[in-house]
C-alpha atoms as a PDB file:
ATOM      1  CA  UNK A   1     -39.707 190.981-202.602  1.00  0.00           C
ATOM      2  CA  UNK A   2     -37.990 189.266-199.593  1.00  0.00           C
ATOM      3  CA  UNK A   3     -34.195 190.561-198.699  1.00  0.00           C
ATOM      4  CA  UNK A   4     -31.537 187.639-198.528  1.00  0.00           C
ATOM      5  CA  UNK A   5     -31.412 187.042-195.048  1.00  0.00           C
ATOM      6  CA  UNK A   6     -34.850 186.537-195.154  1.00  0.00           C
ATOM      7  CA  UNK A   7     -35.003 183.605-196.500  1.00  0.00           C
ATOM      8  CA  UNK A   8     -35.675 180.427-194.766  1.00  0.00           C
ATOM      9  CA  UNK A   9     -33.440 177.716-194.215  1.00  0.00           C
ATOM     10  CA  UNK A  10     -35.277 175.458-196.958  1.00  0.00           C
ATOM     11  CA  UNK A  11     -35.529 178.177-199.552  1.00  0.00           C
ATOM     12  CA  UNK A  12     -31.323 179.289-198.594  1.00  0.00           C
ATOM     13  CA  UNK A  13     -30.571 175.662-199.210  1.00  0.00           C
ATOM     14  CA  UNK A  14     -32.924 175.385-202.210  1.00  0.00           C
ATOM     15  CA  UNK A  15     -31.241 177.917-204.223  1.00  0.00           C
ATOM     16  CA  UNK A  16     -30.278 177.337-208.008  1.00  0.00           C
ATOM     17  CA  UNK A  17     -26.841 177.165-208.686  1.00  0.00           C
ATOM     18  CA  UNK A  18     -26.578 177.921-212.142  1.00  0.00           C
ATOM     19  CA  UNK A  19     -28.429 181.072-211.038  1.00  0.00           C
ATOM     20  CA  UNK A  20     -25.604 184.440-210.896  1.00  0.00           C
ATOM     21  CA  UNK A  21     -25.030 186.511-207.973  1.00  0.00           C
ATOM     22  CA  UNK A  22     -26.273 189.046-209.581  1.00  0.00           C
ATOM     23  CA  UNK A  23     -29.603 187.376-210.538  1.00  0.00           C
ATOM     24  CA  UNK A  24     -29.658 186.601-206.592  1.00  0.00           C
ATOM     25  CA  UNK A  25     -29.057 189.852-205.679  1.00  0.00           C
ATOM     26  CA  UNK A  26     -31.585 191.099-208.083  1.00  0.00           C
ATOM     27  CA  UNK A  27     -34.232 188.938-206.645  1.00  0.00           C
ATOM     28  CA  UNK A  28     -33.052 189.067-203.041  1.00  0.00           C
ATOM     29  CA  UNK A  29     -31.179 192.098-202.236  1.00  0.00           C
ATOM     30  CA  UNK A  30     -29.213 192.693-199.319  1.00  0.00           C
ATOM     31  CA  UNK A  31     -31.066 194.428-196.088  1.00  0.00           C
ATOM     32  CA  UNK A  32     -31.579 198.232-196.810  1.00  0.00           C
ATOM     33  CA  UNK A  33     -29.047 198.727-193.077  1.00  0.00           C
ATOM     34  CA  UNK A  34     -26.325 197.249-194.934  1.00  0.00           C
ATOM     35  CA  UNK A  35     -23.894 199.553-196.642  1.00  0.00           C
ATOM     36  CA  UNK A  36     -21.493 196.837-197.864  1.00  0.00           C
ATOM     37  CA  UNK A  37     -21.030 196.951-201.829  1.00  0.00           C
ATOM     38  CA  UNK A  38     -22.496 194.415-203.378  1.00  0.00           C
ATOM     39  CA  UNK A  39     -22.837 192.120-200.043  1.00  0.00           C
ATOM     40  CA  UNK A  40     -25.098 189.446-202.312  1.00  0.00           C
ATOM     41  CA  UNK A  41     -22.172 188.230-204.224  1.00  0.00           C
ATOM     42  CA  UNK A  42     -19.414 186.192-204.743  1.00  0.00           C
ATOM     43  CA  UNK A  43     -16.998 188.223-203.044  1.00  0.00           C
ATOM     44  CA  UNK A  44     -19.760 189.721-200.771  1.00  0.00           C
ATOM     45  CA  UNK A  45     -20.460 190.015-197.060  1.00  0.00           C
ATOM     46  CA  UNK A  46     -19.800 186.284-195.918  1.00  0.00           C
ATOM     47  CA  UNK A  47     -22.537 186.983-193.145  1.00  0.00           C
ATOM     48  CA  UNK A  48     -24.857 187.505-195.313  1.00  0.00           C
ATOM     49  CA  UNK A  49     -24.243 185.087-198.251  1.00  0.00           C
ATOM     50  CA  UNK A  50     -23.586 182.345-195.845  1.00  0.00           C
ATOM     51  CA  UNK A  51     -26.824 182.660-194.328  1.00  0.00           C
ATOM     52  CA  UNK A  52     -25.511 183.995-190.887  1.00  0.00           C
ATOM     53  CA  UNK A  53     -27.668 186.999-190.719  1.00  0.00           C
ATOM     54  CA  UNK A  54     -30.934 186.964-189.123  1.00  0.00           C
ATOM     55  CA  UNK A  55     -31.683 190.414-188.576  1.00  0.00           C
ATOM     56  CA  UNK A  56     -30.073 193.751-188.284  1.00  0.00           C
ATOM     57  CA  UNK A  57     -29.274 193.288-184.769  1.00  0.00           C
ATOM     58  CA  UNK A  58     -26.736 190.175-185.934  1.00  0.00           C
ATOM     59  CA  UNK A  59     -25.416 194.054-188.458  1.00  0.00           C
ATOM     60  CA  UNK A  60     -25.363 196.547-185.458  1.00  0.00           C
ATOM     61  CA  UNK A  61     -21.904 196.474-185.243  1.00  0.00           C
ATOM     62  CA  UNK A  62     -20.740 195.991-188.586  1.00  0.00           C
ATOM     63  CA  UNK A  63     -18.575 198.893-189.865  1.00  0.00           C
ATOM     64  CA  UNK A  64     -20.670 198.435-193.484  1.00  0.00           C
ATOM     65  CA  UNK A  65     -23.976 198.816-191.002  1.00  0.00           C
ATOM     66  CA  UNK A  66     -25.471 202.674-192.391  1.00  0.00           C
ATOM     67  CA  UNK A  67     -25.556 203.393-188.946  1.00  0.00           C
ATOM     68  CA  UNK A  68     -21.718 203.156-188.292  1.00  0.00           C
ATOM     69  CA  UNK A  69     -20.985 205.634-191.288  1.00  0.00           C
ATOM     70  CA  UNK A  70     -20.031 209.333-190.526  1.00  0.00           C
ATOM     71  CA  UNK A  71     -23.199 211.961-190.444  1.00  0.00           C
ATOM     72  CA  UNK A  72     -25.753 208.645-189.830  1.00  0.00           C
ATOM     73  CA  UNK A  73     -27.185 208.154-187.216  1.00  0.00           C
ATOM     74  CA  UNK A  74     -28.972 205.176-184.964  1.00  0.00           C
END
């Protein structure tokens, strides 16, 4: 299984379009640090759909990065 923001440029831009977000999501789910709802969607983290992310550094501060939440910590 890779995560989303995994993927390399060629496979991001090779995607299927008559594929669902939730199909994508299913098959490339969002980074386990990431505590945004549904970020591999259509209304979902624009970082990460848009191919932005690179790692969880690019995340650290992210309010919707597990780390930032109440009672988590780094």
């Amino acid at each position: 299984m890779k995560y989303f923001h995994e993927l390399t440029e060629k496979e991001y831009q090779s995607l299927h379009m008559d594929l669902t977000w939730s199909h994508l999501a299913k098959d490339y789910p969002q980074p386990l640090w990431c505590d945004y709802p549904h970020a591999v969607g259509a209304l979902g983290c624009w970082s990460l759909i848009g191919h932005l992310v690179t790692g969880e550094d690019y995340c650290k501060d992210c309010r919707c990065h597990k780390s930032s939440k109440p009672g988590k910590s780094k």
